[in-house]
Protein backbone atom coordinates (compact mmCIF):
# COMPACT_ATOMS: atom_id res chain seq x y z
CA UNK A 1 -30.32 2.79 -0.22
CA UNK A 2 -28.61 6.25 1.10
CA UNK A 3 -26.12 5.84 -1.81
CA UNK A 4 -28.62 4.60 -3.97
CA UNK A 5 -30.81 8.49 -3.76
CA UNK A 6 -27.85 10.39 -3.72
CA UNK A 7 -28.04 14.04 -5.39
CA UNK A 8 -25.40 15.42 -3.57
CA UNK A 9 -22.38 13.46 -2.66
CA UNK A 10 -19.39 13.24 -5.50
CA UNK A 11 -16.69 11.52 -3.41
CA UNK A 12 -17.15 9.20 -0.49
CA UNK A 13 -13.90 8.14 0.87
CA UNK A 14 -14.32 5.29 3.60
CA UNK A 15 -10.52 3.97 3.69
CA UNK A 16 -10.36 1.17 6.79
CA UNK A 17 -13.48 1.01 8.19
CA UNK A 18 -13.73 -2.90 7.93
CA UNK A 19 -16.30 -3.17 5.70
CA UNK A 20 -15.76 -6.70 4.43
CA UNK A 21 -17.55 -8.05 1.46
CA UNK A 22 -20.99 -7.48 3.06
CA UNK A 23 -20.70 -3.94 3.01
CA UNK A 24 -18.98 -4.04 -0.14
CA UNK A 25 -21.96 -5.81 -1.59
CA UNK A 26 -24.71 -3.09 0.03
CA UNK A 27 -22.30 -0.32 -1.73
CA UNK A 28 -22.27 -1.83 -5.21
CA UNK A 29 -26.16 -1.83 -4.83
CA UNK A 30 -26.19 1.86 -4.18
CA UNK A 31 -23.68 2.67 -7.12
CA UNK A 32 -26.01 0.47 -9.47
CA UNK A 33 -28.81 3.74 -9.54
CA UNK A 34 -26.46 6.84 -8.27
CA UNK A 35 -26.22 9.54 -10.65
CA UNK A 36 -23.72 11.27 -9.18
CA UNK A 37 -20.72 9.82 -7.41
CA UNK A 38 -17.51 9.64 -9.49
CA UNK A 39 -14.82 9.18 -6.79
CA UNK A 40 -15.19 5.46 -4.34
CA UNK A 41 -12.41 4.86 -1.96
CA UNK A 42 -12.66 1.62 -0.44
CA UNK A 43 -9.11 0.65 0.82
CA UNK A 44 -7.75 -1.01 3.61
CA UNK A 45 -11.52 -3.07 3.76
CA UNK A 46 -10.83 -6.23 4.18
CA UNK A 47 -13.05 -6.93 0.37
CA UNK A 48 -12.86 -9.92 -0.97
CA UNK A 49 -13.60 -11.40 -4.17
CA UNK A 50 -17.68 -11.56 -3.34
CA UNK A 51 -16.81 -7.77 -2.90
CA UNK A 52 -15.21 -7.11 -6.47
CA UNK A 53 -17.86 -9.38 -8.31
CA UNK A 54 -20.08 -6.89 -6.85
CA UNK A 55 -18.19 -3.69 -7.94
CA UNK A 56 -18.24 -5.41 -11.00
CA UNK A 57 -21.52 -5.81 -11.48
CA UNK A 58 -22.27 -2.33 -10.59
CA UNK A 59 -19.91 -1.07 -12.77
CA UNK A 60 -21.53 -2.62 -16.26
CA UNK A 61 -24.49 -0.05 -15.08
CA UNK A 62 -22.82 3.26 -13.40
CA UNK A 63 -22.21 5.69 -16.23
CA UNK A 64 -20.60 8.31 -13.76
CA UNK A 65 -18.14 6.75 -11.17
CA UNK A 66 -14.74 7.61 -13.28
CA UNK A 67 -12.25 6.97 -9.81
CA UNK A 68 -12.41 3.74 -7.77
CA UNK A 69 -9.77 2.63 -5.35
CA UNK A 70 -10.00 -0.69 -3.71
CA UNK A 71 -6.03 -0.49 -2.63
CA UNK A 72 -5.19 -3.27 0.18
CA UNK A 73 -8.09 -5.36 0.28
CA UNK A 74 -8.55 -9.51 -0.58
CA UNK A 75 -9.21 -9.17 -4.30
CA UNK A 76 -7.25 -12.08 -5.29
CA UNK A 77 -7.58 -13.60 -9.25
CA UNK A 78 -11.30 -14.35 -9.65
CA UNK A 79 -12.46 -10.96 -8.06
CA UNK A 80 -9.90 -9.80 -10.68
CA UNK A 81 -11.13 -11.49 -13.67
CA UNK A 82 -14.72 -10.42 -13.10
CA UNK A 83 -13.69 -6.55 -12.75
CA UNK A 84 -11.77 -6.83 -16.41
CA UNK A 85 -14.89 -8.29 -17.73
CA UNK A 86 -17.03 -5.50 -16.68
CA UNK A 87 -14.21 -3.11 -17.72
CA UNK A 88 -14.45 -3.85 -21.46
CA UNK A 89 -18.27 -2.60 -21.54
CA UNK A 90 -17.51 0.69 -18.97
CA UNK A 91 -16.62 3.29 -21.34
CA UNK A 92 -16.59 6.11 -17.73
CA UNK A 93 -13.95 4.78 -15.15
CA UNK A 94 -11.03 5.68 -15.96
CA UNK A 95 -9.06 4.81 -12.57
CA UNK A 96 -8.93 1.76 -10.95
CA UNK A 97 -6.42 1.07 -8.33
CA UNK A 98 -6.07 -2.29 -6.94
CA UNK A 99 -2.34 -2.25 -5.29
CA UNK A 100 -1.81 -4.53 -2.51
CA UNK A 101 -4.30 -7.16 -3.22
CA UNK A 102 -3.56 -10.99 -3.80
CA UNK A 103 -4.43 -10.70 -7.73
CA UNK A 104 -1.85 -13.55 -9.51
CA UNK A 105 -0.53 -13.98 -12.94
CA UNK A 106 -4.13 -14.54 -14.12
CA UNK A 107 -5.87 -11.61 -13.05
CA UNK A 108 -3.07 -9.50 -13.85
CA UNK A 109 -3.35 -10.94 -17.50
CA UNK A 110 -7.39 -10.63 -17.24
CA UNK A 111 -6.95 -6.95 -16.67
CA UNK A 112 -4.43 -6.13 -19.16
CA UNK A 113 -6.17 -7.93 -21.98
CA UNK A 114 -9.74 -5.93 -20.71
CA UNK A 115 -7.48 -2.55 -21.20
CA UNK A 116 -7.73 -3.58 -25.40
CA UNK A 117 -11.20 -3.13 -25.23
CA UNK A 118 -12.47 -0.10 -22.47
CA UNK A 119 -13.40 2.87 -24.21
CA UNK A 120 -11.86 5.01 -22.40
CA UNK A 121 -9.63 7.77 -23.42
CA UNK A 122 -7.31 6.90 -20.82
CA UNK A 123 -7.02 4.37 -17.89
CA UNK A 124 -5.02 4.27 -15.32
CA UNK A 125 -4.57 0.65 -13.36
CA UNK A 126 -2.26 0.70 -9.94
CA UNK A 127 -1.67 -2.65 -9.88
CA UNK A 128 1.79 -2.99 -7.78
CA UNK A 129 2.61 -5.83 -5.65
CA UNK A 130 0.72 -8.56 -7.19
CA UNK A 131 0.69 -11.80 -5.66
CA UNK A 132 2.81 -14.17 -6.86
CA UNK A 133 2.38 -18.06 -5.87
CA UNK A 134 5.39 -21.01 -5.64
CA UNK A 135 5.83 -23.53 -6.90
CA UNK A 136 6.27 -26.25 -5.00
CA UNK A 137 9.36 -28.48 -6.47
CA UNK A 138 9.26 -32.14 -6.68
């Protein structure tokens, strides 16, 4: 609720502090009413994909947050998929990094094709080392 009644506090950096997806939810919350944070860094977290549905919810709401990082975390294709959907309707961020997570061919492609439609002037997506399954041969 802190984050929530915030008047203050533009960047809140909490790089590994092992927040997991419950405290990823309970900060998504607080960015659903805050005015006036535009910088999030959540990396290192251990976030899953409950985490970046969350975020993603959040974000279809937040007209201020312009910078989140969520470098190093779980966020593997669905968690993916659900922040390009709520990218296409956020016309604010205009950063999102998600390097080092576990996103695949599909949430790579999810995030591309939401870049067609975000109203943004400019977006910049870190989105090195994707995951990449094998296949298993026969």
């Amino acid at each position: 609720d802190a984050l929530k009644f915030n008047g203050v506090l533009y960047t809140l950096w909490l790089s590994e502090n092992n927040i997991g997806n419950d405290g990823a939810v309970a900060i998504a919350k607080g960015l659903k009413g805050n005015g006036v944070l535009t910088n999030l860094n959540l990396d290192n977290n251990q976030i899953g994909d409950s985490g970046a549905f969350a975020f993603a919810d959040a974000l279809r709401g937040n007209v201020v947050l312009t910078w989140l990082s969520l470098n190093d975390n779980n966020i593997q294709d669905q968690g993916a998929i659900a922040l390009a959907d709520s990218l296409k309707g956020n016309k604010v961020l205009t950063i999102l990094y998600l390097w080092g997570n576990r996103i695949g061919d599909d949430g790579a492609i999810a995030i591309a094709d939401a870049l067609k439609f975000n109203g943004a002037e400019r977006m910049s997506v870190g989105v090195q080392q994707f995951w990449h399954r094998r296949q298993r041969r026969s």
